[in-house]
Protein backbone atom coordinates (compact mmCIF):
# COMPACT_ATOMS: atom_id res chain seq x y z
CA UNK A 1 151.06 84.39 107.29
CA UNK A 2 148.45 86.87 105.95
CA UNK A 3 147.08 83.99 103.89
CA UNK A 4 146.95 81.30 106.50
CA UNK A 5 145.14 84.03 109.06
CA UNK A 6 142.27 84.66 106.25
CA UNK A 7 141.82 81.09 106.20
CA UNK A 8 141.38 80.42 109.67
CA UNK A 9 139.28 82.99 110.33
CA UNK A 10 136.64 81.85 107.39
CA UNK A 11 136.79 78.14 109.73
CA UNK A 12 136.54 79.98 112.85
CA UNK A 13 133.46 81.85 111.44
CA UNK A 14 132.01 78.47 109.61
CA UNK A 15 132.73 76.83 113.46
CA UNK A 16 130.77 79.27 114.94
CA UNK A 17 127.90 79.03 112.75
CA UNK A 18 127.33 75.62 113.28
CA UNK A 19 128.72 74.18 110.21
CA UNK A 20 125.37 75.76 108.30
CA UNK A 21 125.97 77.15 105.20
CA UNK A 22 123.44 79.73 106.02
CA UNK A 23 124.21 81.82 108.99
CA UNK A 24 120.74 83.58 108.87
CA UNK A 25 119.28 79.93 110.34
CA UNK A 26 121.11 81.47 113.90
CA UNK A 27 119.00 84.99 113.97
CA UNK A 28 115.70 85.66 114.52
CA UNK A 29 113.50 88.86 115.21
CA UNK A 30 111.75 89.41 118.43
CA UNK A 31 108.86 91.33 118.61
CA UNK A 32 106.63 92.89 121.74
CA UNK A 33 103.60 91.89 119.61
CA UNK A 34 102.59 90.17 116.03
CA UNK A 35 99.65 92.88 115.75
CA UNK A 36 100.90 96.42 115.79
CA UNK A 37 98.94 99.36 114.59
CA UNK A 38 100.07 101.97 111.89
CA UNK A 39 102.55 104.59 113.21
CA UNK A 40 103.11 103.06 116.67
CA UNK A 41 106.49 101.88 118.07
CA UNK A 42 106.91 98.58 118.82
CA UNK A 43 110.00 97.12 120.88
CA UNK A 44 112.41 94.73 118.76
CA UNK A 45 115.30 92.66 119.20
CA UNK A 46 117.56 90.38 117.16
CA UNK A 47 118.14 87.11 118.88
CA UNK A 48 121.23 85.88 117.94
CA UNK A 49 121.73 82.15 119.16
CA UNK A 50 125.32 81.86 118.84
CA UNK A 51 126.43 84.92 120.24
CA UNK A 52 128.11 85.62 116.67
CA UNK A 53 129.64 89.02 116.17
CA UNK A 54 127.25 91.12 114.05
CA UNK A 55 127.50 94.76 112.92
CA UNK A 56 125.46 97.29 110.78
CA UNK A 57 122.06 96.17 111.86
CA UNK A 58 118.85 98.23 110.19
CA UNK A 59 115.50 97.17 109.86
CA UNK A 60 113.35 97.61 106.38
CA UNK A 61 109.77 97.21 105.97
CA UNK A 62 108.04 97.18 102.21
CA UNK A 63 111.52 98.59 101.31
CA UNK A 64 111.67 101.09 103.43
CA UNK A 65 114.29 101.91 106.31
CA UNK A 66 112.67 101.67 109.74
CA UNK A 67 113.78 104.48 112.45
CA UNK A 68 114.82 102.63 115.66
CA UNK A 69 115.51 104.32 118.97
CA UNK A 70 116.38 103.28 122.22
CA UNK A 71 115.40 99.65 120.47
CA UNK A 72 112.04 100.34 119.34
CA UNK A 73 110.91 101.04 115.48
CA UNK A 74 108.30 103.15 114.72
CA UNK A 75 105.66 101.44 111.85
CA UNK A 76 105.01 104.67 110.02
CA UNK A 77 103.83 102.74 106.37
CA UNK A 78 101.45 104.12 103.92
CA UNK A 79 99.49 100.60 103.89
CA UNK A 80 98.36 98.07 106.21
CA UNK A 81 97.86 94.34 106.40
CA UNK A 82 100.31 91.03 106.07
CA UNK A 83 103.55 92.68 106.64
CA UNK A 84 107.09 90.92 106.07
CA UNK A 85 109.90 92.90 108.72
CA UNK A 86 113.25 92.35 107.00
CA UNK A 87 116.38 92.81 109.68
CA UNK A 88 119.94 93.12 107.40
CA UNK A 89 123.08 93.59 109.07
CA UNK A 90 126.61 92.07 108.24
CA UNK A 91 128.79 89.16 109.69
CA UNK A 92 132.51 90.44 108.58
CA UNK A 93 131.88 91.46 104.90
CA UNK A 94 128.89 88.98 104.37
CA UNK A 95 125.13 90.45 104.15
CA UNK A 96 122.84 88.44 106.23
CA UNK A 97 118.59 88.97 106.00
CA UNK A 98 116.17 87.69 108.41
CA UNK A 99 112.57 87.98 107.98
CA UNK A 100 109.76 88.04 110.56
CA UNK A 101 105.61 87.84 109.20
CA UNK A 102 103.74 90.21 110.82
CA UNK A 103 100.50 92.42 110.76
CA UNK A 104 100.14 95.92 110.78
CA UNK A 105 96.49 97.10 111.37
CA UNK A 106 94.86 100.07 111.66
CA UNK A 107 96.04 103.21 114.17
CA UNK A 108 92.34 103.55 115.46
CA UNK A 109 89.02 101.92 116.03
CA UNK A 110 86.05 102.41 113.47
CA UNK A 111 83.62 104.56 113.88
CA UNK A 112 79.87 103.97 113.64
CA UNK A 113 77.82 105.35 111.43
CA UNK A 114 74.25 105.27 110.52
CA UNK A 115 71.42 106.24 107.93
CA UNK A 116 68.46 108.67 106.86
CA UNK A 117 66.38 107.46 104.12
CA UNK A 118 65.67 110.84 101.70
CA UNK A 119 63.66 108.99 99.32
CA UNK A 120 62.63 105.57 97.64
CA UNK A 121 62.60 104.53 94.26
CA UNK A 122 60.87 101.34 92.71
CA UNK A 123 63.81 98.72 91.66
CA UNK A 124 63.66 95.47 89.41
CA UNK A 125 62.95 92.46 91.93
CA UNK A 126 64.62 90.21 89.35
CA UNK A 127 67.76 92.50 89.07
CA UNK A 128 70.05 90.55 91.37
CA UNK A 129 72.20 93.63 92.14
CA UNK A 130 76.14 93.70 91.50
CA UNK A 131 76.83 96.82 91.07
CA UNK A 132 75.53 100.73 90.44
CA UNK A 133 77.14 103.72 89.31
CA UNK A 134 75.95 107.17 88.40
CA UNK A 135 76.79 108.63 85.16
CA UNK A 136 75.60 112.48 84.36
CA UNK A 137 72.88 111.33 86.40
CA UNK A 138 72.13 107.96 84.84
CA UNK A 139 71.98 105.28 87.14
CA UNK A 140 73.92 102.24 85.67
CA UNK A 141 73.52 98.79 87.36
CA UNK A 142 74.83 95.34 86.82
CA UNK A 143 73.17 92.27 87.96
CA UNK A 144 74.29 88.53 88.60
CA UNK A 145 73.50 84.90 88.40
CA UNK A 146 74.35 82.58 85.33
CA UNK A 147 71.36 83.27 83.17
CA UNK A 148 70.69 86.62 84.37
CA UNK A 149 73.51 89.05 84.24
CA UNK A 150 73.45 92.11 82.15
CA UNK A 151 74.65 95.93 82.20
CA UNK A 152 71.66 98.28 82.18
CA UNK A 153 71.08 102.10 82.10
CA UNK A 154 68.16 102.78 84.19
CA UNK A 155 66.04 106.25 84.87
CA UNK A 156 66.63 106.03 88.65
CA UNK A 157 63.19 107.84 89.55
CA UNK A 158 61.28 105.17 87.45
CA UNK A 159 63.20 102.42 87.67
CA UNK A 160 62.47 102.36 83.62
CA UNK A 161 65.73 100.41 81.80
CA UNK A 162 66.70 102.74 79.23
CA UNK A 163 69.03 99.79 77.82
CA UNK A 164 70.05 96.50 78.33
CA UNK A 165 73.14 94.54 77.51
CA UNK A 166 72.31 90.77 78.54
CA UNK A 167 75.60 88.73 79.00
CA UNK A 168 76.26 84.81 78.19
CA UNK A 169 74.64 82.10 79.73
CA UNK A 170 78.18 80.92 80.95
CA UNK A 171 78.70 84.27 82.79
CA UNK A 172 78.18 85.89 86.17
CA UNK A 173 78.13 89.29 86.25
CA UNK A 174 79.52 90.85 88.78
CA UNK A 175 80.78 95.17 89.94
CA UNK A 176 81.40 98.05 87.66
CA UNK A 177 82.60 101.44 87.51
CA UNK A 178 82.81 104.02 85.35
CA UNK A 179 85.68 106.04 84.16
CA UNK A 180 86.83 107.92 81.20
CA UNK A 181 83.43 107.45 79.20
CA UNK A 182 83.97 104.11 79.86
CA UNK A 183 81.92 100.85 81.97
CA UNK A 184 84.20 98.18 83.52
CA UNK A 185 82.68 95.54 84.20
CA UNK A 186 83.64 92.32 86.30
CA UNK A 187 82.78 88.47 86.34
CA UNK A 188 82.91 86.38 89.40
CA UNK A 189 84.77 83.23 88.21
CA UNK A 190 85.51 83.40 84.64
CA UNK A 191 88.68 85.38 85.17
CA UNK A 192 87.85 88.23 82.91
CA UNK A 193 86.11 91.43 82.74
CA UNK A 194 84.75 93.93 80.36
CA UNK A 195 84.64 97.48 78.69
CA UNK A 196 82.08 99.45 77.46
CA UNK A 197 81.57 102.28 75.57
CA UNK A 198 79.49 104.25 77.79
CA UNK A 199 77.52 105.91 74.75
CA UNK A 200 75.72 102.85 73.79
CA UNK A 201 77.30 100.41 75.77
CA UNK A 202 78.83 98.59 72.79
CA UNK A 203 81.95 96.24 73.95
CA UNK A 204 85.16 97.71 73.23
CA UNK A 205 87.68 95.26 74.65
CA UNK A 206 87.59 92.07 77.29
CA UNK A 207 90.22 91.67 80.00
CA UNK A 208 92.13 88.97 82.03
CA UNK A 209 92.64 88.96 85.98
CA UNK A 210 96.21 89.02 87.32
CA UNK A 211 96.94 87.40 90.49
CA UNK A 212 93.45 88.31 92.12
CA UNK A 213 91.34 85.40 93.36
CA UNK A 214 87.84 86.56 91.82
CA UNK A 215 86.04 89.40 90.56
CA UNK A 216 83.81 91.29 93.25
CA UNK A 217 83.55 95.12 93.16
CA UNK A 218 85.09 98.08 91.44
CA UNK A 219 85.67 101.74 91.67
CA UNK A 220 87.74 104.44 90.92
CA UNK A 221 89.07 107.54 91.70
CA UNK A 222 89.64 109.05 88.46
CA UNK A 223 93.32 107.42 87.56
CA UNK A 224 93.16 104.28 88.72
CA UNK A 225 90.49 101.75 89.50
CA UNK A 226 90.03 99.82 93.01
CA UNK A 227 89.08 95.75 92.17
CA UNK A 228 87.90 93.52 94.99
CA UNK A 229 88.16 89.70 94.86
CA UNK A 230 86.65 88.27 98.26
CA UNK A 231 90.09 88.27 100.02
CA UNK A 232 91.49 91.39 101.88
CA UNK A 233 93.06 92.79 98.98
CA UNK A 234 91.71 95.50 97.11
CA UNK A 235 93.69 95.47 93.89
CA UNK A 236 94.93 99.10 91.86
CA UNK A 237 94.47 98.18 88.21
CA UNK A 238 95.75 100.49 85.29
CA UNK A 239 92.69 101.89 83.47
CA UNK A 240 94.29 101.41 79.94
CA UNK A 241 95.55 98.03 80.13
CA UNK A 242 93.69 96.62 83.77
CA UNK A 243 97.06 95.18 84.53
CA UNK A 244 97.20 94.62 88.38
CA UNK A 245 99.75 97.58 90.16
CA UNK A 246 99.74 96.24 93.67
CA UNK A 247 96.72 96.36 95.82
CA UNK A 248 96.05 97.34 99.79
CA UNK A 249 94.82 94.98 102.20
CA UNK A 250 91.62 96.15 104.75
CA UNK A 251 92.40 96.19 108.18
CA UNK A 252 90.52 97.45 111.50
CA UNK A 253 92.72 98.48 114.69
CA UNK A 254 92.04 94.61 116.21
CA UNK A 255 92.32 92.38 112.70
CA UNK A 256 92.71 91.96 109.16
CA UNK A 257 89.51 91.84 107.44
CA UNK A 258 88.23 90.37 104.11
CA UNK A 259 84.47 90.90 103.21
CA UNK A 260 84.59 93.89 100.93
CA UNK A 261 82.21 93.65 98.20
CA UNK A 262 80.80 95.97 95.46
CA UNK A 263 82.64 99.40 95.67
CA UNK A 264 82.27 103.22 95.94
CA UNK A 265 84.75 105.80 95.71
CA UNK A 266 84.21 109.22 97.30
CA UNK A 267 86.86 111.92 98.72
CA UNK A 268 90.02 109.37 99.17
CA UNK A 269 87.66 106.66 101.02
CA UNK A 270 86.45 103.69 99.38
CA UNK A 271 82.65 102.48 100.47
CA UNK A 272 82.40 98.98 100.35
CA UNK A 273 79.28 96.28 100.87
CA UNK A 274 80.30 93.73 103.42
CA UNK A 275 79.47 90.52 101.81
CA UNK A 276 76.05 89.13 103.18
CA UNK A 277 76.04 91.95 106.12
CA UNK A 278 74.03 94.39 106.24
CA UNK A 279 76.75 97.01 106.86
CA UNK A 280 79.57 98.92 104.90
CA UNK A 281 83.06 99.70 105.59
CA UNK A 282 84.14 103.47 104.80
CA UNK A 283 88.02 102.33 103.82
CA UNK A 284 91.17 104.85 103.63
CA UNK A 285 91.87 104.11 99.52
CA UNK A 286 95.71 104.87 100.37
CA UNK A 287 96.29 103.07 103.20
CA UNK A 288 93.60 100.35 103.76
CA UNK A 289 92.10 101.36 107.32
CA UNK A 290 88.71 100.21 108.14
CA UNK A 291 88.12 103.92 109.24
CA UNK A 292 84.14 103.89 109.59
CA UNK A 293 81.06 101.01 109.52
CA UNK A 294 77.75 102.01 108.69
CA UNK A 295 75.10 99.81 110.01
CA UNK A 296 72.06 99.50 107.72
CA UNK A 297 70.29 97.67 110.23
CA UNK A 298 66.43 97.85 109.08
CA UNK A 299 66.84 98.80 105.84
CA UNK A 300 65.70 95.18 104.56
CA UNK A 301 62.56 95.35 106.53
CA UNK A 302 60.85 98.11 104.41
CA UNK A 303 61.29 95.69 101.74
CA UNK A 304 58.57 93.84 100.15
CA UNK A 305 59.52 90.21 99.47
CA UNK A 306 58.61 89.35 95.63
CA UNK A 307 58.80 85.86 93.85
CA UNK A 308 62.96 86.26 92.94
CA UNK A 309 63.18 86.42 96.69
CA UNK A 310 65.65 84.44 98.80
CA UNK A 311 66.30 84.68 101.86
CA UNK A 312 69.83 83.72 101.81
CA UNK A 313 70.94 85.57 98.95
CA UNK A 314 68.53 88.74 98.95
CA UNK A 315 71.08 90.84 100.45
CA UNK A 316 72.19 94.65 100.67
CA UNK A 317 74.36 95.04 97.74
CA UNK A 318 74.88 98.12 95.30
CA UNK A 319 76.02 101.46 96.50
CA UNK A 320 76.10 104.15 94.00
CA UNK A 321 76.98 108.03 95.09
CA UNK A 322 75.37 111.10 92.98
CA UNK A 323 77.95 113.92 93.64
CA UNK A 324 75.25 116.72 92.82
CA UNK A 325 72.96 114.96 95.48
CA UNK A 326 75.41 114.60 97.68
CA UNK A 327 73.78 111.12 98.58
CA UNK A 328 74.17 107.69 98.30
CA UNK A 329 71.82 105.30 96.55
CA UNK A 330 72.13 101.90 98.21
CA UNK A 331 69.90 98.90 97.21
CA UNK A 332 69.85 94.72 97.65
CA UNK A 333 69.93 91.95 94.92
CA UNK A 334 65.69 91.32 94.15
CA UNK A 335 65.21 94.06 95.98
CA UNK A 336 62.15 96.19 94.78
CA UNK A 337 63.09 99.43 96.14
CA UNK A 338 65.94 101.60 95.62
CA UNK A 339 66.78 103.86 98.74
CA UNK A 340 68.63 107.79 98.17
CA UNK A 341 70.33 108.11 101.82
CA UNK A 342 72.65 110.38 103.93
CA UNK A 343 75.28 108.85 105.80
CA UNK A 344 75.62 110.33 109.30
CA UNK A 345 77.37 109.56 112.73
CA UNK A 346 76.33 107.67 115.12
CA UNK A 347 75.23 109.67 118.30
């Protein structure tokens, strides 16, 4: 009798599902919203379209458990961006998972910020900028285009190049950074990068991309270095083998946002070029909030156009910060001045 029960109620439960061999096709998560920003709570709801009988229902989110009360979770992740809400419960002893795409952007609107110019400093107008990084007060710099990309050391008062590694033909240079007496060094499209010895900038190694689109912009922030690619990821590579470790995704309080370009890292927050803009995001490195923009409205204008100029491509690009300055250097590719700012609030 015990037998013949446990088979009926498997054809009861098969019935009820529709036939379907998979009884998650019958569920699906209801949200108040598909945008919800960091920490807030959000009402939810699982509908369940055959009015089967479910039980231990929880909610997970990048692996993590989701607190739910009075049927709203709260969104309290480290990271923004594309988010996949995972709702598991049980039908008898079977584990059922539904999954709902979502976003989760940032808690708060960015703030506006501006500039002060401290000083100028003549720049190469046939350096088409990529990426610059102070060293024990060396400027470093890498420049672009197939045919002109190289890594230089450069006397940032002068604009003298102290040295000069040109790259292939084939290449297009793209950010660096600088870390552990060593220069990292990206290509756009060729799916590699480089390292340097900083000393004499003699190659020590190349390295392949992972799953990242392209290479943009890098940073770091002393154990791991930040890698754009054009998309909203910013990638967390290992600094001994530049394998890819996950990334965060850049997000305002309104959208999901995808423009970062070369790279600066400074007190937890990541300051990054938006592509052909002449602007910069001030990112949270943890959790990927757009937190501040600084417009550099202007700033072209007190440049003088020489022949590398275009007018489509001669655009703010290169952000380097000199901790015993406590200022940022910020300059444009075939640009022929490099500017020393201060970063300050909007009033």
């Amino acid at each position: 009798m015990g037998k013949l029960f446990s088979i009926s109620g498997a054809l009861l439960f098969f019935l009820a599902c529709g036939g379907s061999a998979d009884p998650a096709k019958h569920f699906s998560i209801q949200l108040e919203n598909k945008a919800i920003q960091q920490n807030q709570q959000v009402g939810v709801a699982l509908k369940n379209k055959k009015d089967i009988e479910i039980s231990d229902l929880h909610y997970y989110m990048d692996g993590k458990e989701l607190a739910i009360e009075n049927g709203k979770l709260t969104l309290d992740l480290p990271t923004l961006g594309n988010k996949t809400l995972v709702a598991k419960f049980k039908i008898e002893d079977q584990t059922v998972e539904v999954e709902k795409d979502m976003r989760l952007l940032a808690a708060s609107a960015p703030e506006v910020y501006t500039y002060e110019i401290v000083d100028s400093y003549p720049h190469d107008t046939g350096a088409y900028t990529q990426g610059l990084e102070f060293n024990n007060g060396t400027l470093y710099e890498s420049t672009g285009k197939r045919g002109g990309s190289s890594v230089r050391k450069l006397n940032f008062e002068t604009g003298e190049i102290l040295q000069q590694i040109d790259m292939d033909n084939t290449i297009f240079g793209e950010g660096i950074t600088i870390m552990n007496d060593k220069l990292y060094q990206l290509t756009w499209q060729s799916g590699m990068g480089f390292v340097y010895d900083i000393s004499n900038l003699e190659k020590i190694k190349n390295f392949t991309y992972g799953k990242s689109r392209e290479g943009w912009g890098l940073c770091n922030d002393g154990s791991k270095i930040f890698k754009s690619d054009g998309t909203e990821k910013i990638w967390l590579l290992d600094p001994e083998t530049l394998e890819e470790q996950g990334y965060i995704e850049t997000a305002t309080n309104k959208s999901i946002f995808n423009m970062a370009n070369e790279l600066e890292y400074v007190n937890g927050k990541i300051y990054a070029n938006v592509y052909q803009k002449e602007s910069m995001m001030i990112i949270d490195a943890t959790s990927g909030a757009i937190e501040g923009v600084i417009n550099f409205g202007g700033l072209k204008n007190k440049v003088n156009k020489g022949p590398e100029w275009d007018e489509g491509n001669s655009v703010l690009n290169g952000v380097a910060y000199h901790p015993e300055r406590e200022t940022f250097f910020v300059t444009g590719k075939n640009w022929d001045r490099l500017f020393e700012v201060k970063i300050r609030k909007k009033e």
